[in-house]
C-alpha atoms as a PDB file:
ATOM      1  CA  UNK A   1      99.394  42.039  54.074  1.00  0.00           C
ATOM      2  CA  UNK A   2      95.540  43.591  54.308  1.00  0.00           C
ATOM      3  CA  UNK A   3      95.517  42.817  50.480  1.00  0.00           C
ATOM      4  CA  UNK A   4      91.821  42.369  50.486  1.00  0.00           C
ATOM      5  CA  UNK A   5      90.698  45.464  52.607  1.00  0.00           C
ATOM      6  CA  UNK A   6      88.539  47.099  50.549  1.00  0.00           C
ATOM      7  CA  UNK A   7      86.041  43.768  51.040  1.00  0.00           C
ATOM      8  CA  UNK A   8      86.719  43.339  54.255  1.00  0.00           C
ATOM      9  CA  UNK A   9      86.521  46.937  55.477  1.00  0.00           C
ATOM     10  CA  UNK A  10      82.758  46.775  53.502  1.00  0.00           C
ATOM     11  CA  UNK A  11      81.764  43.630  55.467  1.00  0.00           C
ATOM     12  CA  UNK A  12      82.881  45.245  58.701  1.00  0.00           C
ATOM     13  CA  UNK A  13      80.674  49.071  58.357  1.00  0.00           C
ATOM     14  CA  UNK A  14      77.754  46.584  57.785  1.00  0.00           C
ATOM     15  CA  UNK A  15      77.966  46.235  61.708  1.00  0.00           C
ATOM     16  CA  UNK A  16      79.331  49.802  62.555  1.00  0.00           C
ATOM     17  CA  UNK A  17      77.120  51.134  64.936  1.00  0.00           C
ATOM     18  CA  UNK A  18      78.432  54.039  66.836  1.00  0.00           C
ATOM     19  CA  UNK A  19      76.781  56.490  69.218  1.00  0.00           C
ATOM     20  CA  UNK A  20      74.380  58.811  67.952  1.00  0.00           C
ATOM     21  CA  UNK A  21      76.207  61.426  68.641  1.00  0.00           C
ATOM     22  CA  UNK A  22      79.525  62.730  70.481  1.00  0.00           C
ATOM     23  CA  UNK A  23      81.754  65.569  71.777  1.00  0.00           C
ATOM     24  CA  UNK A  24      79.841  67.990  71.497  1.00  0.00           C
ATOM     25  CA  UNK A  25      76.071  66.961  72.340  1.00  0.00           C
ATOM     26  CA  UNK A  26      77.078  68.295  76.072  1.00  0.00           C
ATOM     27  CA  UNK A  27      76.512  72.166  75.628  1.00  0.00           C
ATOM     28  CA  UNK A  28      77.302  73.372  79.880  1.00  0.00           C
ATOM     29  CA  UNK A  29      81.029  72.396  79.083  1.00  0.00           C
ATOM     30  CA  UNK A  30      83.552  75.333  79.218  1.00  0.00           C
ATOM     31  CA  UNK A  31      83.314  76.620  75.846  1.00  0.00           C
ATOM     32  CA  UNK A  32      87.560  76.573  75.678  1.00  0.00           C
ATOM     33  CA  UNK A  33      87.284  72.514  76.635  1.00  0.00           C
ATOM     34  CA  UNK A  34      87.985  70.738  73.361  1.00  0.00           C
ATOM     35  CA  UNK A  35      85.403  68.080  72.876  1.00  0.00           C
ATOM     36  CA  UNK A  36      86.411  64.319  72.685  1.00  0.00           C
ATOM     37  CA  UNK A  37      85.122  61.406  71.587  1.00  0.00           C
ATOM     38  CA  UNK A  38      83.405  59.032  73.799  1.00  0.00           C
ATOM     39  CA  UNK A  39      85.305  56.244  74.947  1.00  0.00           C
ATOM     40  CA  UNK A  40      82.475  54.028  73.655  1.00  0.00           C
ATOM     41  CA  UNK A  41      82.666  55.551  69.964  1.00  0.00           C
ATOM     42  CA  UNK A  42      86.701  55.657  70.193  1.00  0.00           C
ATOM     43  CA  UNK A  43      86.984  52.207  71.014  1.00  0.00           C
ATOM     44  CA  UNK A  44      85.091  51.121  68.046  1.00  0.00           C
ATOM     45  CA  UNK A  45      86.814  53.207  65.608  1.00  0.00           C
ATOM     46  CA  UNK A  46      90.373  51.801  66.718  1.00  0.00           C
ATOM     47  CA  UNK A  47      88.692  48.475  66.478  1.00  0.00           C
ATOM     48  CA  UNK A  48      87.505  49.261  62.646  1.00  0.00           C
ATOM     49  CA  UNK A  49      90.621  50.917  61.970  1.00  0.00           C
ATOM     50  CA  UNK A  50      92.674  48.389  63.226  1.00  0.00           C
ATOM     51  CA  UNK A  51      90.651  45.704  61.803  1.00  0.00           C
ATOM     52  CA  UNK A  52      91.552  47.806  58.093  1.00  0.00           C
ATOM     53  CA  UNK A  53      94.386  48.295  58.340  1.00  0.00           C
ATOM     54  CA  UNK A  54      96.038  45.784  60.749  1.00  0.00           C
ATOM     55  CA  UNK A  55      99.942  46.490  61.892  1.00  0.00           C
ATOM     56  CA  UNK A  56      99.639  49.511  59.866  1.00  0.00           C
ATOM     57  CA  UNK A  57      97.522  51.440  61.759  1.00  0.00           C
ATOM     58  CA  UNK A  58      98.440  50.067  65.472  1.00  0.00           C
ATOM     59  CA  UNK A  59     102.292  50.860  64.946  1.00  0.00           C
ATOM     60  CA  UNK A  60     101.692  54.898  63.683  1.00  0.00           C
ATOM     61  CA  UNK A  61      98.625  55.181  66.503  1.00  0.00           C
ATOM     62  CA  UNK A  62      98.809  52.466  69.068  1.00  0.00           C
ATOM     63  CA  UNK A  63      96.958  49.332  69.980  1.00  0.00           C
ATOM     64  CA  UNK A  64      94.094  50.825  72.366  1.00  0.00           C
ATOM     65  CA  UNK A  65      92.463  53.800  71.969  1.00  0.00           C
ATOM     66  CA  UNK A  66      93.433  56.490  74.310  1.00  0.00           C
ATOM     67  CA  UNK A  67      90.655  59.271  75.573  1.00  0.00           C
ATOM     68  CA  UNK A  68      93.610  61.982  75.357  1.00  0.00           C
ATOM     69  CA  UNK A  69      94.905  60.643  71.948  1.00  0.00           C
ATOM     70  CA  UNK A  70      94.693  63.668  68.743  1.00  0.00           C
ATOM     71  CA  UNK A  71      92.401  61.654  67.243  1.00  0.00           C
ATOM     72  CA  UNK A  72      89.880  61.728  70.203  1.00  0.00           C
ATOM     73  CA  UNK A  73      90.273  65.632  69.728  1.00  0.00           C
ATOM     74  CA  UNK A  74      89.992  65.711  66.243  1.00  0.00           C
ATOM     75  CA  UNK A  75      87.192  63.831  65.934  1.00  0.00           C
ATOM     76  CA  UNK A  76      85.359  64.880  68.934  1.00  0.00           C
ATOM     77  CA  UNK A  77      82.374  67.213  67.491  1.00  0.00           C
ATOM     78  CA  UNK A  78      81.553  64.462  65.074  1.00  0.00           C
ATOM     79  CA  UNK A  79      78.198  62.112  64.902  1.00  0.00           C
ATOM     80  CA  UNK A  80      78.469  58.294  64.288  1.00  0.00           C
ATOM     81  CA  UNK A  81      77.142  58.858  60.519  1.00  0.00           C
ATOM     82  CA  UNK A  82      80.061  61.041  60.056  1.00  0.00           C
ATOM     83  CA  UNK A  83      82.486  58.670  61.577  1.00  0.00           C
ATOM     84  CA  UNK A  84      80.874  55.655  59.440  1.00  0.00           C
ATOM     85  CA  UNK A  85      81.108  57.642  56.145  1.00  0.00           C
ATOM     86  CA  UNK A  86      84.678  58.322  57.193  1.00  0.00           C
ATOM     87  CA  UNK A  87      85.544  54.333  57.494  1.00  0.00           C
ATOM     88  CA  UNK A  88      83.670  54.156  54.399  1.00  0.00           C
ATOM     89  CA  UNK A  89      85.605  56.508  52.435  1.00  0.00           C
ATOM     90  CA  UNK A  90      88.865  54.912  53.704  1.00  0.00           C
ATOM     91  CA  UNK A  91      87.769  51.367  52.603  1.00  0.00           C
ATOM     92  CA  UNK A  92      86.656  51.963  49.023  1.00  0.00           C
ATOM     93  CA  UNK A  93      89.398  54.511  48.186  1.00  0.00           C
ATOM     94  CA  UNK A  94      93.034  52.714  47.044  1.00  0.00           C
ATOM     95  CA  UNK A  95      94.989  56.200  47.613  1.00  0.00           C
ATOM     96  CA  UNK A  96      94.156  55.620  51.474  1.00  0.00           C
ATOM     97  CA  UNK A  97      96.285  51.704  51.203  1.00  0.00           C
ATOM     98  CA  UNK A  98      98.237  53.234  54.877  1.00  0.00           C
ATOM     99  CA  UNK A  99      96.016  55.088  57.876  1.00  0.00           C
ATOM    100  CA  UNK A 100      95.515  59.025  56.760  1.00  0.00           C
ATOM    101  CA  UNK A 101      96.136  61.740  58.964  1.00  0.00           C
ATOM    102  CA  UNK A 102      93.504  62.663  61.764  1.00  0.00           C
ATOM    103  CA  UNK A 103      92.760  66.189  60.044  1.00  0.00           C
ATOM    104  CA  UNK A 104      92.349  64.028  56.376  1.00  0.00           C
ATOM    105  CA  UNK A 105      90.068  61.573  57.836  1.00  0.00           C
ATOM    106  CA  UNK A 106      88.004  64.174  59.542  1.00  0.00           C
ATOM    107  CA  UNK A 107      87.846  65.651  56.097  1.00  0.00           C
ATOM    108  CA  UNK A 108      86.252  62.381  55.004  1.00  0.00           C
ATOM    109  CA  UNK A 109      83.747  61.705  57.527  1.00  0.00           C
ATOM    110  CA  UNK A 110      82.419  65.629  56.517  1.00  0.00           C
ATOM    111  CA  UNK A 111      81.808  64.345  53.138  1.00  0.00           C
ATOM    112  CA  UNK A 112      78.355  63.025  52.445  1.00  0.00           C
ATOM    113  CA  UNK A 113      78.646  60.607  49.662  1.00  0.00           C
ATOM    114  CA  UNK A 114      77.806  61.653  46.315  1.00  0.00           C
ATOM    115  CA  UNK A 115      78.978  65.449  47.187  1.00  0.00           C
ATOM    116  CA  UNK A 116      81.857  67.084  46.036  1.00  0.00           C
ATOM    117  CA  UNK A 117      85.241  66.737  48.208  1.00  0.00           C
ATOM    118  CA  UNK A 118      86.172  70.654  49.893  1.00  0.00           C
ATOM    119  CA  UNK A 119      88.407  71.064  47.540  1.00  0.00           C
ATOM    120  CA  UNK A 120      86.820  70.546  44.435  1.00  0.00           C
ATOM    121  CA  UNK A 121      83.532  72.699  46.395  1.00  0.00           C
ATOM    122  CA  UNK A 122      86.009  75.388  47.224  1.00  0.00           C
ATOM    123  CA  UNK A 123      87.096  75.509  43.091  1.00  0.00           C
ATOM    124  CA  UNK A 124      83.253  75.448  41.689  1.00  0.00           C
ATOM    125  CA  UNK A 125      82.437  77.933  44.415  1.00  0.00           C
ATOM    126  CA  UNK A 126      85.333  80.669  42.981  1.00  0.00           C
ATOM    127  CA  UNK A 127      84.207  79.847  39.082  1.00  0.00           C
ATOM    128  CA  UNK A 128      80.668  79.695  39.887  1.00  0.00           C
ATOM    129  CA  UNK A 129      79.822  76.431  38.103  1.00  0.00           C
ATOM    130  CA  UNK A 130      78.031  74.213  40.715  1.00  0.00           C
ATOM    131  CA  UNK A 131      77.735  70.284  40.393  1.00  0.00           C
ATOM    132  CA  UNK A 132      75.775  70.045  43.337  1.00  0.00           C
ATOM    133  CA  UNK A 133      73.147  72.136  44.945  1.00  0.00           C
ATOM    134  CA  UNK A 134      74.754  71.672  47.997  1.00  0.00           C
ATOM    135  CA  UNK A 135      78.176  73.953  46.759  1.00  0.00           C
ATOM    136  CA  UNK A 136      75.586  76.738  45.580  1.00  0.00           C
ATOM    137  CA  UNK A 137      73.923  76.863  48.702  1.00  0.00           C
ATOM    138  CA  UNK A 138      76.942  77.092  50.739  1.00  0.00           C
ATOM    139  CA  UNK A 139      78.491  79.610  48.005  1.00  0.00           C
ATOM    140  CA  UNK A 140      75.421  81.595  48.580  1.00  0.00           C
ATOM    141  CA  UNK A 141      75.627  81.751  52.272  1.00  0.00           C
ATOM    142  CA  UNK A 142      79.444  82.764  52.090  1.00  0.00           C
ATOM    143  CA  UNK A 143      78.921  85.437  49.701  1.00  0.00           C
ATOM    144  CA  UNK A 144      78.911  85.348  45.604  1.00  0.00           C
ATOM    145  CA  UNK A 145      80.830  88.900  45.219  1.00  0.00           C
ATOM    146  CA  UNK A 146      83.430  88.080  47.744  1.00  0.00           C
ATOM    147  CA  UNK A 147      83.873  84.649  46.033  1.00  0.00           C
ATOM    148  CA  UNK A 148      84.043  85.930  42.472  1.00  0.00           C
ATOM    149  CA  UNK A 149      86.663  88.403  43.122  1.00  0.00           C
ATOM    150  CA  UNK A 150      88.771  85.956  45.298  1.00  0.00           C
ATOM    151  CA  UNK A 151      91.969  83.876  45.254  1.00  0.00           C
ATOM    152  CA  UNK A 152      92.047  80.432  45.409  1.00  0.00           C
ATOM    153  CA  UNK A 153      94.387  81.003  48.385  1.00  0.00           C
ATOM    154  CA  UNK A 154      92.586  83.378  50.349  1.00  0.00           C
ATOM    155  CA  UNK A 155      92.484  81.635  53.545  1.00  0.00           C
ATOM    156  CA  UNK A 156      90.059  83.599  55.550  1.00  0.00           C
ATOM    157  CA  UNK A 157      87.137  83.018  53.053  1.00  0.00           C
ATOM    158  CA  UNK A 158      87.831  79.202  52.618  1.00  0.00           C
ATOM    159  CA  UNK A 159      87.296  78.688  56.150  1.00  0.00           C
ATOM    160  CA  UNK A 160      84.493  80.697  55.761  1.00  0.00           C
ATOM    161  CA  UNK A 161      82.562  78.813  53.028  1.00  0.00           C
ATOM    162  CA  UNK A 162      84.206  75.199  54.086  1.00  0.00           C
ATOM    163  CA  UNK A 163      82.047  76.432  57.319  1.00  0.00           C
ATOM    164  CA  UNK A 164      79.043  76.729  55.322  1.00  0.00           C
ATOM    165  CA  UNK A 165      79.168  73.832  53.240  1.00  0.00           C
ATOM    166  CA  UNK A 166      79.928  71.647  55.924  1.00  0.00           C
ATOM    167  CA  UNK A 167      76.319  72.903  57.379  1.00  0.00           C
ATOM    168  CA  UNK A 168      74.486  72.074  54.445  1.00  0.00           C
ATOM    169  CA  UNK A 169      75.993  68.454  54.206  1.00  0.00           C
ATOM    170  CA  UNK A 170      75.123  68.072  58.116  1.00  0.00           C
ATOM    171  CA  UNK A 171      71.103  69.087  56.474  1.00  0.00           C
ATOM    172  CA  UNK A 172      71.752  66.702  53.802  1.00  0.00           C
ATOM    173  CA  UNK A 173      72.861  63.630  56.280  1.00  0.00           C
ATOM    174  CA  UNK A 174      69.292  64.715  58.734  1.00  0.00           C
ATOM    175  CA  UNK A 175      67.187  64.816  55.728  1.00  0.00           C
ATOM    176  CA  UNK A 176      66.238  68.938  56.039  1.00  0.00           C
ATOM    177  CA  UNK A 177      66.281  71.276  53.280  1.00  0.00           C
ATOM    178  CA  UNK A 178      69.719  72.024  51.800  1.00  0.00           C
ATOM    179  CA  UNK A 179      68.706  75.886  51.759  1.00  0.00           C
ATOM    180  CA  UNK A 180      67.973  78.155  54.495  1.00  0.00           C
ATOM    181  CA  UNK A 181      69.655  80.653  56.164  1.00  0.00           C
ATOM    182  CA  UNK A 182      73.015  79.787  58.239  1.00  0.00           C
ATOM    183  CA  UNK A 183      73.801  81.561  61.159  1.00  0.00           C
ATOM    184  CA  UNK A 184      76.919  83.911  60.886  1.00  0.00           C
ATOM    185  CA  UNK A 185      80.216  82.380  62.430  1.00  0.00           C
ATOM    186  CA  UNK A 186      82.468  83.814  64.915  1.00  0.00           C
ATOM    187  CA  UNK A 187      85.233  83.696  62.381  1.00  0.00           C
ATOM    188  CA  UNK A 188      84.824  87.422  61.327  1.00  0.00           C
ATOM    189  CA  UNK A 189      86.385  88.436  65.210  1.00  0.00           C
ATOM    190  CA  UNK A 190      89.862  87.293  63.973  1.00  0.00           C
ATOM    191  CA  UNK A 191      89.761  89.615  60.572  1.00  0.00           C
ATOM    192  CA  UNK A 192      92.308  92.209  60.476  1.00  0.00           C
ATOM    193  CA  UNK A 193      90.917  95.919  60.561  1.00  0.00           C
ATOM    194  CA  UNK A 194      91.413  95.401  56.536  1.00  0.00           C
ATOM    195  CA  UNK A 195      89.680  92.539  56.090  1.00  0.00           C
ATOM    196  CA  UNK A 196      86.467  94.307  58.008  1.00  0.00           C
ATOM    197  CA  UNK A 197      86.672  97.412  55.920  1.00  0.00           C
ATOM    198  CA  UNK A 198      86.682  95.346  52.567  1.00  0.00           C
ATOM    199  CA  UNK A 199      84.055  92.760  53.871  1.00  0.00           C
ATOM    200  CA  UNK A 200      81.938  96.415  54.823  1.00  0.00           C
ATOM    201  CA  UNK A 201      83.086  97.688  51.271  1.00  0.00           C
ATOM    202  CA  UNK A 202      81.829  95.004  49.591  1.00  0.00           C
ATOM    203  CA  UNK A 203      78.513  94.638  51.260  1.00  0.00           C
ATOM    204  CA  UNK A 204      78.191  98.012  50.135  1.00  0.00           C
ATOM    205  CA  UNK A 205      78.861  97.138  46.595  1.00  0.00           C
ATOM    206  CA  UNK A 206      76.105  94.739  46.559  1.00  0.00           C
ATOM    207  CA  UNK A 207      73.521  96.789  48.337  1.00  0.00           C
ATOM    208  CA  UNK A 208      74.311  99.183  46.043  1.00  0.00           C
ATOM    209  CA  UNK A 209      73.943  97.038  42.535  1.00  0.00           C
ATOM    210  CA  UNK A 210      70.707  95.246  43.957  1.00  0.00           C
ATOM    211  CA  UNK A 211      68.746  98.930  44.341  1.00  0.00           C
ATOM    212  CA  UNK A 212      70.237  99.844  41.075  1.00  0.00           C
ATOM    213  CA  UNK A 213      68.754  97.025  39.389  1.00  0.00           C
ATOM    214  CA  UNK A 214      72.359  95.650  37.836  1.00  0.00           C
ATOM    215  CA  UNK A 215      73.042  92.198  38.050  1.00  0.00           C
ATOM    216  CA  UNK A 216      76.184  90.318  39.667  1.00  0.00           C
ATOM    217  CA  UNK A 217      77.155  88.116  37.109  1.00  0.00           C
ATOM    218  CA  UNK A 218      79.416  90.035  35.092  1.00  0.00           C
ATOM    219  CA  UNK A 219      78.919  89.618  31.721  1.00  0.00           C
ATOM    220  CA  UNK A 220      75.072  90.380  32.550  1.00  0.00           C
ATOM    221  CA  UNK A 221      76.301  93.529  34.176  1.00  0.00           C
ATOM    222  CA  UNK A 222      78.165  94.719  30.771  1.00  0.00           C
ATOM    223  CA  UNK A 223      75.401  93.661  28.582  1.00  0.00           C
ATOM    224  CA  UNK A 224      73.506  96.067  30.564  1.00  0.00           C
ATOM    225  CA  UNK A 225      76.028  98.950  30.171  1.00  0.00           C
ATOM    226  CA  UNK A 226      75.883  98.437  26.766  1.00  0.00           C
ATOM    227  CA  UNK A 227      72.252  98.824  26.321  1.00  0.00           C
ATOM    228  CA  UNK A 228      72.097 101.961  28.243  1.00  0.00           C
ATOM    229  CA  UNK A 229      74.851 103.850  26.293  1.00  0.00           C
ATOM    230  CA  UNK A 230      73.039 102.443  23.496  1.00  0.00           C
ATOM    231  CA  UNK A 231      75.740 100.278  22.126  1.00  0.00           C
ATOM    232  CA  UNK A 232      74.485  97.271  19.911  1.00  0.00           C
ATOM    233  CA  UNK A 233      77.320  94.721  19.132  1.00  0.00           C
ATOM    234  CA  UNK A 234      76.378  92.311  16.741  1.00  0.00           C
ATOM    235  CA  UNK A 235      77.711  88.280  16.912  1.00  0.00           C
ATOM    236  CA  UNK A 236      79.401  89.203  13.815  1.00  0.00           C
ATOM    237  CA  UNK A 237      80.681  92.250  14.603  1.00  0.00           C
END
């Protein structure tokens, strides 16, 4: 019944050793060919995964690993540190008892342990309260204003900042700097004709409040109004 795989799975990633990288270390390929895994680096991580999760994973994805197989696809820009904290991940965490999903595990093997999942670096990043230096880096990048007057479902800027986080935790796992600048995606060519005009807007915005000297954090911002219309308010008033 796998009842011990937790132990077992942290005895096995002791001798994980996958290539150092795969997919998409070959840069002539058509840029429209989805990278794969290697066969080499698939062939271990059915092996792991089977070795997990036993009948469980071989009866949802089969018993050899197939080159042309979703998970190939999924997984095929990813590095054998990534892959390894990804088996990792799946091994100490109970809520993962059955095989995830190829797009879940790929959102495990992104994850650098000790950093905060996307979803809980996607929240901080909207409230502006960082736990990690990592989330304020990527916030950074992706833009503060556009983040601060956002939606938690606004699709377009998740991708955008899940983008730039990602980047930083690839620094962390090299050992580089966490800040820096990050190169501009290619994301911005699918925005609507609205979505330019408001992401032009609001760069204006900001230009605009940096040569005036007024702050972006809000409450800053009205503290300053305040003090210019001379208005004094008190704690106690």
């Amino acid at each position: 019944m796998d009842q011990q795989k937790p132990q077992q799975a942290t005895d096995l990633l002791a001798n994980v050793h996958f290539l150092p990288s795969t997919g998409s270390s070959v840069q002539g390929k058509n840029s429209n060919e989805q990278s794969r895994l290697s066969q080499k680096a698939l062939n271990k991580l059915w092996l792991k995964m089977t070795e997990i999760y036993g009948h469980r994973w071989t009866a949802n994805f089969g018993e050899s690993a197939n080159p042309e197989h979703s998970w190939s696809k999924i997984l095929g820009d990813l590095n054998g540190q990534q892959l390894a904290n990804g088996l990792s991940a799946v091994s100490a965490d109970p809520q993962y008892d059955w095989p995830p999903s190829a797009n879940v595990f790929r959102s495990l093997c992104m994850q650098m342990p000790g950093f905060p999942s996307e979803d809980q670096a996607w929240t901080e990043a909207l409230i502006g309260k960082y736990t990690h230096e990592a989330v304020k880096v990527a916030a950074e990048a992706t833009g503060l204003f556009d983040l601060r007057t956002a939606k938690h479902s606004d699709k377009a800027l998740r991708q955008n900042f899940e983008r730039n986080y990602a980047i930083v935790q690839r620094r962390a796992q090299n050992a580089q700097p966490l800040d820096g600048k990050i190169p501009m995606g290619i994301s911005h060519d699918t925005k609507t004709p609205r979505q330019v005009q408001l992401a032009a807007s609001h760069q204006e915005a900001r230009d605009l409040m940096a040569a005036q000297g007024i702050p972006n954090d809000p409450k800053a911002a009205h503290a300053l109004l305040l003090a210019k219309v001379g208005i004094r308010r008190d704690n106690h008033a």
